[in-house]
N, C-alpha and C. Protein backbone atom coordinates (compact mmCIF):
# COMPACT_ATOMS: atom_id res chain seq x y z
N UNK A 1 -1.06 28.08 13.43
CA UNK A 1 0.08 27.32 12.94
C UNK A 1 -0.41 26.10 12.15
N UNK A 2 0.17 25.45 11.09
CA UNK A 2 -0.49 24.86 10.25
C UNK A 2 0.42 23.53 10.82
N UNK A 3 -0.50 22.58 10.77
CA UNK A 3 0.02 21.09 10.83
C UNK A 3 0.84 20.25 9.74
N UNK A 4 1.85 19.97 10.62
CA UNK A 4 2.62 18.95 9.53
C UNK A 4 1.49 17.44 9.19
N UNK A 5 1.99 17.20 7.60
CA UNK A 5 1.02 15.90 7.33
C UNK A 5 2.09 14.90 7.99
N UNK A 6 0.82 13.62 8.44
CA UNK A 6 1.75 12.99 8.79
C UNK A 6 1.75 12.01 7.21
N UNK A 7 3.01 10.94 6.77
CA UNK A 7 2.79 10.13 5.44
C UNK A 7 3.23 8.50 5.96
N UNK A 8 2.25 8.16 4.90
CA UNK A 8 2.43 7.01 4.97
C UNK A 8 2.52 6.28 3.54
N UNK A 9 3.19 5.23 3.27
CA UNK A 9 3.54 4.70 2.33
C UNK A 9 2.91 3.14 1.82
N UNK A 10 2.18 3.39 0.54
CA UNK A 10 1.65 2.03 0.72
C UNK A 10 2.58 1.05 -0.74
N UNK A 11 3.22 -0.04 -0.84
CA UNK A 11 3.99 -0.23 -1.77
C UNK A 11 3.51 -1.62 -2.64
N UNK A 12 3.12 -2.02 -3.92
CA UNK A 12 2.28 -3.11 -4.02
C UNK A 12 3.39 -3.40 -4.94
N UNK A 13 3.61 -4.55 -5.28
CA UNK A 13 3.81 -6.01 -6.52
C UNK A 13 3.24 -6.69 -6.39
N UNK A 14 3.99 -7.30 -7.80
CA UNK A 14 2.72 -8.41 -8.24
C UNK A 14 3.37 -9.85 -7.80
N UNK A 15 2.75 -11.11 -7.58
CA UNK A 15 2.99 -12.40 -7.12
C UNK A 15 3.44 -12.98 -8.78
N UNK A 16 2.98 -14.28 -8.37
CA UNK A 16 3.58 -15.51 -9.82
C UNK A 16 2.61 -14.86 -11.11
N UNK A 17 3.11 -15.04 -12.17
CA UNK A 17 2.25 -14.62 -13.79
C UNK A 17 3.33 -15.30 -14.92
N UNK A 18 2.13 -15.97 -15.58
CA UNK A 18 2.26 -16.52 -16.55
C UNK A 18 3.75 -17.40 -16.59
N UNK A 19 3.52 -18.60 -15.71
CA UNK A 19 4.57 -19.68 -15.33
C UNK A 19 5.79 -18.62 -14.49
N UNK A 20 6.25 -17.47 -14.20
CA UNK A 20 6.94 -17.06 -13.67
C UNK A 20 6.69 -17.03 -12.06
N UNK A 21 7.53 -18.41 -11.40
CA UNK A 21 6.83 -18.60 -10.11
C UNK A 21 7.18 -17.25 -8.74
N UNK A 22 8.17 -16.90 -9.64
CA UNK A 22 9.05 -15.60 -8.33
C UNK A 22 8.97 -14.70 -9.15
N UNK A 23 8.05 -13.84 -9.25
CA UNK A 23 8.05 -12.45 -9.81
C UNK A 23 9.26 -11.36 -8.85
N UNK A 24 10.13 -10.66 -9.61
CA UNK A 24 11.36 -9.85 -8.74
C UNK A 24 10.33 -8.82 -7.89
N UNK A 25 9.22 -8.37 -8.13
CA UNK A 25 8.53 -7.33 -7.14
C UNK A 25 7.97 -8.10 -5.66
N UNK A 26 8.11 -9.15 -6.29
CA UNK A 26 7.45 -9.80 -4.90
C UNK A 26 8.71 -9.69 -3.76
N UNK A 27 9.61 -10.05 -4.41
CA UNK A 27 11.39 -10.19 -3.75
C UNK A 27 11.07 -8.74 -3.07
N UNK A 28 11.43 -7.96 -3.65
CA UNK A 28 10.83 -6.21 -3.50
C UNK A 28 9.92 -6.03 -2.47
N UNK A 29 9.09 -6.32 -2.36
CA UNK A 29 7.72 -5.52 -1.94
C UNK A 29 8.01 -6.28 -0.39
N UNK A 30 7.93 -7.54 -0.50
CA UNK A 30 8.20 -8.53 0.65
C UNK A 30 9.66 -8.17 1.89
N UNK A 31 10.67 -7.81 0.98
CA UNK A 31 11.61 -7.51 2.47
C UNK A 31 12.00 -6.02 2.29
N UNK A 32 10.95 -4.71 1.86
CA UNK A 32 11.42 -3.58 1.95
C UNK A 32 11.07 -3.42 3.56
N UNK A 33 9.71 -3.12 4.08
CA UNK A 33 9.83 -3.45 4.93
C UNK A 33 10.70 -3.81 6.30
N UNK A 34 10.93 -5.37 5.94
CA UNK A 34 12.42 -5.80 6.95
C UNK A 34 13.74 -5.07 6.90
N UNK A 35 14.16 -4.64 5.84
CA UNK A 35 14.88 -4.14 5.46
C UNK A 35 15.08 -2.66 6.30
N UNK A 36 13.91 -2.04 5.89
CA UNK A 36 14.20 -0.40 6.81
C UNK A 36 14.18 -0.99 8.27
N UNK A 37 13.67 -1.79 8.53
CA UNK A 37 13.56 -2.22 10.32
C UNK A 37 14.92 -2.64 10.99
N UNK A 38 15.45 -3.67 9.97
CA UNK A 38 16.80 -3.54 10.22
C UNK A 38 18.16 -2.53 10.56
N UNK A 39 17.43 -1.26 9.62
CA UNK A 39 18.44 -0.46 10.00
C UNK A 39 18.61 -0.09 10.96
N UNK A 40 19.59 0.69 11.57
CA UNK A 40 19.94 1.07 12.78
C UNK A 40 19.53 2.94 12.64
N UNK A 41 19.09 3.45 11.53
CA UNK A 41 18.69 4.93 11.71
C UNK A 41 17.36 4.95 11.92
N UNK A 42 17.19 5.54 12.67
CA UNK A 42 15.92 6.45 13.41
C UNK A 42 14.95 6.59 12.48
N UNK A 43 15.18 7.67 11.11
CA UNK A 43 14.20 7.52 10.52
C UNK A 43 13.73 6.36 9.03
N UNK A 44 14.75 5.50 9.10
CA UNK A 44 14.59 4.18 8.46
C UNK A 44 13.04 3.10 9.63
N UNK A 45 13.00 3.64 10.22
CA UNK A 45 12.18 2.54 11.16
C UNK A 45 10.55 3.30 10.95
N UNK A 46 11.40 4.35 11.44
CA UNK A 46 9.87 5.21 11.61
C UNK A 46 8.91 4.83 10.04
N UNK A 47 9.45 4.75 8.78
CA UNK A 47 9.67 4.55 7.60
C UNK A 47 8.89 3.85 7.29
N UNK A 48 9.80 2.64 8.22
CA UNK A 48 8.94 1.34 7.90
C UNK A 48 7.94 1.11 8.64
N UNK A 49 7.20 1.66 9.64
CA UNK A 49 6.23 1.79 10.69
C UNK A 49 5.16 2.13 10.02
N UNK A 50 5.62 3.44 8.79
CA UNK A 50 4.36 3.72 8.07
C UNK A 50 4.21 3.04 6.91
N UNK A 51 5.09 1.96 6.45
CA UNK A 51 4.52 1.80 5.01
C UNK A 51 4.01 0.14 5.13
N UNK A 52 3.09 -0.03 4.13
CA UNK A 52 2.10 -1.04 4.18
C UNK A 52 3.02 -1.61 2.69
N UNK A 53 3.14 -2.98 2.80
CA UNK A 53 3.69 -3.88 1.38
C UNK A 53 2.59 -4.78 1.45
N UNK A 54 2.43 -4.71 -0.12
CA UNK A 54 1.31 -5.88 -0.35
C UNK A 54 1.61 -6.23 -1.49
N UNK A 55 1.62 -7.90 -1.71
CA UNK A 55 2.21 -8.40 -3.19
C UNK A 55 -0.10 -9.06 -3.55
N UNK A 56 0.53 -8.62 -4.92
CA UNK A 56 -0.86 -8.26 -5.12
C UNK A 56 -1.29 -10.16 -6.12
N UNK A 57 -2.18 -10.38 -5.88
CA UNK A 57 -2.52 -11.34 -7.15
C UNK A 57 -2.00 -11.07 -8.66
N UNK A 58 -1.84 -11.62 -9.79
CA UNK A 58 -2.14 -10.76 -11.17
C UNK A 58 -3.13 -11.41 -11.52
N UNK A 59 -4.23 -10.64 -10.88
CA UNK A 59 -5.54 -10.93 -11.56
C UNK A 59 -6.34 -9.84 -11.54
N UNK A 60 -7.52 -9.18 -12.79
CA UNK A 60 -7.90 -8.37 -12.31
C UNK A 60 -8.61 -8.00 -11.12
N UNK A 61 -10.00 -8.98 -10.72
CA UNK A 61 -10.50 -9.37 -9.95
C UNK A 61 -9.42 -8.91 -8.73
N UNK A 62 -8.90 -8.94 -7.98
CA UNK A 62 -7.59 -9.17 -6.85
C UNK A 62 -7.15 -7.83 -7.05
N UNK A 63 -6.61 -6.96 -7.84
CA UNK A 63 -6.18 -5.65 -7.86
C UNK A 63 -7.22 -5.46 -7.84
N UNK A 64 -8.49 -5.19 -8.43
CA UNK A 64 -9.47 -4.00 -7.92
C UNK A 64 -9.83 -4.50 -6.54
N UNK A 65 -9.95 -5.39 -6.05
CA UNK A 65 -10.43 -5.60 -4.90
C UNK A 65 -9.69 -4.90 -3.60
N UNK A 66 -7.90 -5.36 -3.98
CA UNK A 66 -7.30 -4.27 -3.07
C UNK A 66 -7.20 -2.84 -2.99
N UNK A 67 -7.16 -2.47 -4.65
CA UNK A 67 -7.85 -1.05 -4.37
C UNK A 67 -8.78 -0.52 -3.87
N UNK A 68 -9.99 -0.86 -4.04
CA UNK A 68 -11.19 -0.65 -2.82
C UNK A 68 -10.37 -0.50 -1.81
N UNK A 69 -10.03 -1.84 -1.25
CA UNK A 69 -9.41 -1.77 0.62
C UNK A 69 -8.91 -0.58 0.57
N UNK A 70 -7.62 -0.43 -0.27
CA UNK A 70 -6.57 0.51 -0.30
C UNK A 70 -7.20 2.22 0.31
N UNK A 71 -8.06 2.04 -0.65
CA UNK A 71 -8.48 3.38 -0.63
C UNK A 71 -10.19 3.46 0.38
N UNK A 72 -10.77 2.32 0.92
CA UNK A 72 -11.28 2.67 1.64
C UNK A 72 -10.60 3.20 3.19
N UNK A 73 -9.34 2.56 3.07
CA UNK A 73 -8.42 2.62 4.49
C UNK A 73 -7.85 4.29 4.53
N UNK A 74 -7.91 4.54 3.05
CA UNK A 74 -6.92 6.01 3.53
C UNK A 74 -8.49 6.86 3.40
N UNK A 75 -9.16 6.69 3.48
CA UNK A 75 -10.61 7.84 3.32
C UNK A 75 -10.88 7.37 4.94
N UNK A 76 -10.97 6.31 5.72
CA UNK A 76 -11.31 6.01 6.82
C UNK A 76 -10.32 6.79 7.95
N UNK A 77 -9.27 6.63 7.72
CA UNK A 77 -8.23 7.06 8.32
C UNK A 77 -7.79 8.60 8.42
N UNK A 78 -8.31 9.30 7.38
CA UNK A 78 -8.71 10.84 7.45
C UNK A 78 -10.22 11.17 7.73
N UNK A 79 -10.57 10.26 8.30
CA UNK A 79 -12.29 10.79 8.49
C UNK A 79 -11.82 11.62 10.61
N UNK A 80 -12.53 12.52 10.47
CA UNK A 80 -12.34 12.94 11.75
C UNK A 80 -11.38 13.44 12.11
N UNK A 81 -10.21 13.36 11.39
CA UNK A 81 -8.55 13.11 11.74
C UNK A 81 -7.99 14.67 11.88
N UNK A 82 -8.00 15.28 12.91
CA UNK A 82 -6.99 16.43 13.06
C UNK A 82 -6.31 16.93 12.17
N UNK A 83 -4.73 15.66 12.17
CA UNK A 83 -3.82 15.41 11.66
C UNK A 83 -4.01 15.32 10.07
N UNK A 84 -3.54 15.73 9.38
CA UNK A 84 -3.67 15.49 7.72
C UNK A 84 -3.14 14.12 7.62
N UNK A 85 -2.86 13.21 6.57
CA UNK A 85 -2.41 11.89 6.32
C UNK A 85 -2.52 12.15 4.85
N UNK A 86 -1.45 12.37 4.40
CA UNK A 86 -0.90 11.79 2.84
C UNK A 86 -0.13 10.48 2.95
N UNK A 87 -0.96 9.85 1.57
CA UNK A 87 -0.48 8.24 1.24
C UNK A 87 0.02 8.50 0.06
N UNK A 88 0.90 7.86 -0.21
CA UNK A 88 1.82 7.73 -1.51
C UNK A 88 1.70 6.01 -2.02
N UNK A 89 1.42 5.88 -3.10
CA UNK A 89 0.66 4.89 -3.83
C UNK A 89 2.46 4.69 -4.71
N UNK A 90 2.93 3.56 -4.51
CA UNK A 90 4.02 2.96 -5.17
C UNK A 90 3.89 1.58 -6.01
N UNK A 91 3.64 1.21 -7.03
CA UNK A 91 3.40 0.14 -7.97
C UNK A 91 4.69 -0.10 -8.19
N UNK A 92 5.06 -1.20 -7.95
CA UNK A 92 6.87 -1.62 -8.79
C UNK A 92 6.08 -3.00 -9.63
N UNK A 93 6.33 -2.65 -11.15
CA UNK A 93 6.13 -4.04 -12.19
C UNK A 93 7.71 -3.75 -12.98
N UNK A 94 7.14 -5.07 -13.79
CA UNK A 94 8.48 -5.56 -14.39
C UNK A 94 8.59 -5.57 -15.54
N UNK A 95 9.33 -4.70 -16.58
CA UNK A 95 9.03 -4.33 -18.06
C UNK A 95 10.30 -5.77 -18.07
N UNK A 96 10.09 -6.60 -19.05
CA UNK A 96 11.10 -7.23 -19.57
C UNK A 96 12.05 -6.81 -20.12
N UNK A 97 12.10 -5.78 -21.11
CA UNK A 97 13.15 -5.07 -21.98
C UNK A 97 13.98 -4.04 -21.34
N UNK A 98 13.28 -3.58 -20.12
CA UNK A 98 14.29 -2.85 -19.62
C UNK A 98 15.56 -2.89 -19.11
N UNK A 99 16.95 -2.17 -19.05
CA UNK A 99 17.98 -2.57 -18.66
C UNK A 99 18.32 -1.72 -17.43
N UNK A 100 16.99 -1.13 -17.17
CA UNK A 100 17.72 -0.39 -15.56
C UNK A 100 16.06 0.19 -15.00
N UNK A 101 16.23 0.80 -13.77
CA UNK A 101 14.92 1.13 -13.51
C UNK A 101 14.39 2.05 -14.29
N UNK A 102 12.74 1.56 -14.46
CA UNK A 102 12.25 3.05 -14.91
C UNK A 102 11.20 3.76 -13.91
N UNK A 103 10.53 5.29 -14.31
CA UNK A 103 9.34 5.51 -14.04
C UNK A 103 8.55 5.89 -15.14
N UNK A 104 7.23 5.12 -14.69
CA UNK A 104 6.01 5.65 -16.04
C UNK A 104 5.20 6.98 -15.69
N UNK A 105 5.63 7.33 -16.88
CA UNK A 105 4.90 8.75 -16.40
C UNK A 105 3.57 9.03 -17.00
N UNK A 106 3.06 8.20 -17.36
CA UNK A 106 2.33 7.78 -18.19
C UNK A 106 1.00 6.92 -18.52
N UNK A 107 -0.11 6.98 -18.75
CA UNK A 107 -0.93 5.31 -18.16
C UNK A 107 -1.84 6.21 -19.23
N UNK A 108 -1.92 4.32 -19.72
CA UNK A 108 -3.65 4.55 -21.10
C UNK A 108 -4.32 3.94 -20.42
N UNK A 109 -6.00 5.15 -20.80
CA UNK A 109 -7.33 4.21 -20.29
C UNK A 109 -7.67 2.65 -20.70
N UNK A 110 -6.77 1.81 -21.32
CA UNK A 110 -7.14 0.88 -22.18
C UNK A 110 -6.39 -0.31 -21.31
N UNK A 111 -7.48 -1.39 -21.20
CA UNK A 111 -7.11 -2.97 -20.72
C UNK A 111 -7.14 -3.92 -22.12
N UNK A 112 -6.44 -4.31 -22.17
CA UNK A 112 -5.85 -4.94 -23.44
C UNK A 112 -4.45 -6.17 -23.22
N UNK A 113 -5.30 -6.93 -22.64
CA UNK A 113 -3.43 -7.94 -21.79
C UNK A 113 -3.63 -9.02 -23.20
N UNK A 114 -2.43 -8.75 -23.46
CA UNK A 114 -1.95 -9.77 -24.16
C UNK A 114 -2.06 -11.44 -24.13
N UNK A 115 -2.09 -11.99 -22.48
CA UNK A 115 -2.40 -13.47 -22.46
C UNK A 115 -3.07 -12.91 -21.09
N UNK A 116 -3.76 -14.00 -20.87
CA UNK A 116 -5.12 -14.43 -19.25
C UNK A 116 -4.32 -13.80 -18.09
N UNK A 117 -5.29 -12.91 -17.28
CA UNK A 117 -4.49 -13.33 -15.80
C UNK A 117 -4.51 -14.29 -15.12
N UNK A 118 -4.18 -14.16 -13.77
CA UNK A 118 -3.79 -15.67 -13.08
C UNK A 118 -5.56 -16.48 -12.89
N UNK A 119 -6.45 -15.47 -13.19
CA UNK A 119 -7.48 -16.12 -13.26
C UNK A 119 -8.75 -16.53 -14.51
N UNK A 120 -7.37 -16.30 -15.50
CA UNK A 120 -8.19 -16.78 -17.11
C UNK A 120 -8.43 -15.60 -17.72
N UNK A 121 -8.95 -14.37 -17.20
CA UNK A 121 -9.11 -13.50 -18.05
C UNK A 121 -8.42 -12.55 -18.51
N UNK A 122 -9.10 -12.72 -19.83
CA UNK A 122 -8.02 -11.62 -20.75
C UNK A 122 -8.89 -10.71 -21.61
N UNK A 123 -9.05 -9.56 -20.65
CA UNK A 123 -9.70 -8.39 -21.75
C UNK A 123 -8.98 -7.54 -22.48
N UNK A 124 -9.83 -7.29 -24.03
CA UNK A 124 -9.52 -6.94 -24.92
C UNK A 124 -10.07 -5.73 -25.48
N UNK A 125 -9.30 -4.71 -25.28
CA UNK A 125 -9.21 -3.52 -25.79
C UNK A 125 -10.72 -2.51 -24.84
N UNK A 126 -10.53 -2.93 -23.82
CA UNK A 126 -11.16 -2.23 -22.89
C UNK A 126 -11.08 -0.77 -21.99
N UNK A 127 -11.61 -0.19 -21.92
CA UNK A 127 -11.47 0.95 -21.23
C UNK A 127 -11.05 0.15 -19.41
N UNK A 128 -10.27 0.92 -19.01
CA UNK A 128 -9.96 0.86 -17.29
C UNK A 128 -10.78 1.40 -16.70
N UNK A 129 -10.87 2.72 -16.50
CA UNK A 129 -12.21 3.70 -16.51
C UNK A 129 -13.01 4.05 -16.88
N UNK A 130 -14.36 3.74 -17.03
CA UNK A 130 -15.45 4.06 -17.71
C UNK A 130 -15.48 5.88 -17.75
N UNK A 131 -15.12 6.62 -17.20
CA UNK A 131 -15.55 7.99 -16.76
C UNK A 131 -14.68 8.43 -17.93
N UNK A 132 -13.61 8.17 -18.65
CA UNK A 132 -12.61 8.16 -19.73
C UNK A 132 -13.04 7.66 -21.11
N UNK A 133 -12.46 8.17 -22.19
CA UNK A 133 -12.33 7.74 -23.44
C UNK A 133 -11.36 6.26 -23.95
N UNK A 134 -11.64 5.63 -24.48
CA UNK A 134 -10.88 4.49 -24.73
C UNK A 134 -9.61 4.89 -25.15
N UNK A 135 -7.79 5.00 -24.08
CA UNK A 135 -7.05 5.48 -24.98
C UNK A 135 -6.51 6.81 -24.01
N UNK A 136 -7.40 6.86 -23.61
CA UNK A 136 -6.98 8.41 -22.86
C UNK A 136 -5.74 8.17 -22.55
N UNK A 137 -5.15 9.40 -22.75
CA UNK A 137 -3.56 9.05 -21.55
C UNK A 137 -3.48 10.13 -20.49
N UNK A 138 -3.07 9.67 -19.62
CA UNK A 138 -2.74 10.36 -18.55
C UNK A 138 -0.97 10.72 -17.79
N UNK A 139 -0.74 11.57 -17.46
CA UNK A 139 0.48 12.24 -17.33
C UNK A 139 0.54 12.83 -16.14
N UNK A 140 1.64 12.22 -15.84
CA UNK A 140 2.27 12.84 -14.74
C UNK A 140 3.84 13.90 -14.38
């Protein structure tokens, strides 16, 4: 008989950027969490039992660093493990122009920020992944 996976949910935003002291993902990321705990259904709790919120720096430095964690925790956590464990990786950012939610289905190999992150730097026209072409796109 084959085992159910068990899942867990990990959900990140971003903190303050570029004079914007309350980024809306932080609002987000910070009481999803409380929110399912609050509820009174069964599997709203369980929900929130598995999912991890983390409001991230906007710096590069600070996102790769939690990615490491991120992903050393879900390789640690299936080491040995019976049980299967699928993690679902949720990014909520904030397009300015948009007038309703979106999803990107979408991502270029290319770092290219327009102004500094929260820690001065601002790379220009960089690959994300070295293992990639400058540009690549990827699809989901």
């Amino acid at each position: 008989m084959q085992q159910e996976s068990q899942i867990k949910f990990v959900v990140t935003g971003f903190g303050p950027f570029n004079g914007v002291p309350r980024n809306p993902t932080t609002v987000l990321v910070e009481k999803l969490v409380d929110f399912l705990r609050q509820d009174t259904d069964t599997n709203s709790r369980r929900l929130a039992e598995s999912t991890e919120a983390i409001v991230l720096e906007t710096s590069v430095e600070d996102v790769e660093r939690q990615i490491d964690r991120i992903h050393s925790k879900i390789v640690a956590g299936n080491k040995g493990s019976n049980e299967p464990t699928v993690t679902i990786l949720l990014h909520l950012g904030v397009n300015h122009i948009a007038e309703q939610f979106q999803i990107e289905a979408q991502a270029y190999n290319t770092c290219d920020f327009r102004i500094s992150d929260e820690r001065g730097y601002q790379p220009r026209n960089q690959r994300v992944s070295s293992s990639y072409e400058l540009e690549a796109v990827y699809e989901t």
